[in-house]
Protein backbone atom coordinates (compact mmCIF):
# COMPACT_ATOMS: atom_id res chain seq x y z
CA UNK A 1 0.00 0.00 0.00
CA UNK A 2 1.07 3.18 -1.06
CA UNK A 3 1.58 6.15 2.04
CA UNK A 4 -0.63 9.08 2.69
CA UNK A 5 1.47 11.48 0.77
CA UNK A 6 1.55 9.07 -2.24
CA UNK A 7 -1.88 8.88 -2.06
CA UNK A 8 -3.13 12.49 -1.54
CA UNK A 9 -0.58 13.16 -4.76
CA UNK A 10 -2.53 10.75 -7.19
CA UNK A 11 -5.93 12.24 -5.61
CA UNK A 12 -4.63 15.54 -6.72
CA UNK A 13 -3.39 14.52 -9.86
CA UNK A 14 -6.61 12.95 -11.07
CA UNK A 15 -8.53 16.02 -9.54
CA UNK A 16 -6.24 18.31 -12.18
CA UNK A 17 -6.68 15.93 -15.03
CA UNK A 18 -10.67 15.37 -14.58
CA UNK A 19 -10.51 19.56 -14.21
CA UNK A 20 -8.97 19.71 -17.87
CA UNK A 21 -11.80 18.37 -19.72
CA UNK A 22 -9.90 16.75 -21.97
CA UNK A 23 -10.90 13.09 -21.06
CA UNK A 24 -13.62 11.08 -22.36
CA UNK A 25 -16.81 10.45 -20.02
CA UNK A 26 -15.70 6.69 -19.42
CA UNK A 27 -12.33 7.39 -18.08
CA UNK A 28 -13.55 10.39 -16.28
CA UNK A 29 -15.96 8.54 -14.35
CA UNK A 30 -13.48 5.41 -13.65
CA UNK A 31 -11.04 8.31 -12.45
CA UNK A 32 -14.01 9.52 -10.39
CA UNK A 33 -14.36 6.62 -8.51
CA UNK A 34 -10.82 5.95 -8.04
CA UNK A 35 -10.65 9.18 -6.51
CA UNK A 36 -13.73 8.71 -4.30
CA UNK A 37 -11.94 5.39 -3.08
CA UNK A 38 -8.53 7.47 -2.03
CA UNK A 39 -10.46 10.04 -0.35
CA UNK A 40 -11.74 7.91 1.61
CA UNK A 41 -9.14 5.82 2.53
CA UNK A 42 -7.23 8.88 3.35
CA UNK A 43 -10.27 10.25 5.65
CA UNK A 44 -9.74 6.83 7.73
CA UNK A 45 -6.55 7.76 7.89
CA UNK A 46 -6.56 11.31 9.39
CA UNK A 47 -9.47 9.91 11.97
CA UNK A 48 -6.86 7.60 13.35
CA UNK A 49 -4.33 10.39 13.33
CA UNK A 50 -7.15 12.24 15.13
CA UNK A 51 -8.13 10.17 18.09
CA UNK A 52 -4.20 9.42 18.50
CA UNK A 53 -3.36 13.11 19.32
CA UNK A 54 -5.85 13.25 21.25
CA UNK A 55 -5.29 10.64 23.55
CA UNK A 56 -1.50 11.99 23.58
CA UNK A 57 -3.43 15.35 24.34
CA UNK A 58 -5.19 14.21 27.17
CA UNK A 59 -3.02 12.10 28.74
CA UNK A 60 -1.88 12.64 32.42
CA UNK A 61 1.69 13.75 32.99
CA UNK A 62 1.63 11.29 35.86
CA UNK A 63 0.00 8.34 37.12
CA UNK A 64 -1.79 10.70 39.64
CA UNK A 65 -3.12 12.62 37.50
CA UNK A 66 -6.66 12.43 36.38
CA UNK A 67 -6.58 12.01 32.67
CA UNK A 68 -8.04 15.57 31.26
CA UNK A 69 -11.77 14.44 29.55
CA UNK A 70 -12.34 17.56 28.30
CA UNK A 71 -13.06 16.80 24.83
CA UNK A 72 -15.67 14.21 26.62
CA UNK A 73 -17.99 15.98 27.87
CA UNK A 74 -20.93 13.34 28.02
CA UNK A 75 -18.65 11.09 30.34
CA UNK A 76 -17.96 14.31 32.56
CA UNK A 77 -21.59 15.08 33.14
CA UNK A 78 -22.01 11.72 34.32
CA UNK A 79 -19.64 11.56 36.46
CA UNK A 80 -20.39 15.00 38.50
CA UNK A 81 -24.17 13.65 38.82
């Protein structure tokens, strides 16, 4: 498997060529849904990238601390009823 920036390159470089105009219906819809694939694949991507800072984020400095839920806010309300 090819890595993000690989990726987010070819989804960019079909993006230009469908932009041209200059392709025929077929191959711009095949080169369509090859791009609606990558985008995808590279949304799954940043989501994981996501919820990783964010745990890194929130994590306590020591094992004292009370891990910050901040971006939680359901589980806080529960917890102060």
């Amino acid at each position: 498997m090819k890595n993000f920036e690989e990726r987010l390159a070819r989804l960019e470089e079909l993006n230009e060529k469908m932009k041209s105009g200059n392709i025929p219906l077929d191959e711009a819809v095949e080169m369509f849904e090859d791009g609606i694939k990558l985008a995808r694949g590279l949304e799954k991507d940043l989501s994981k990238v996501e919820r990783r800072i964010e745990i890194l984020v929130n994590e306590p400095e020591t094992p004292e601390e009370e891990p910050n839920l901040e971006l939680f806010g359901e589980v806080q309300d529960e917890d102060s009823l």
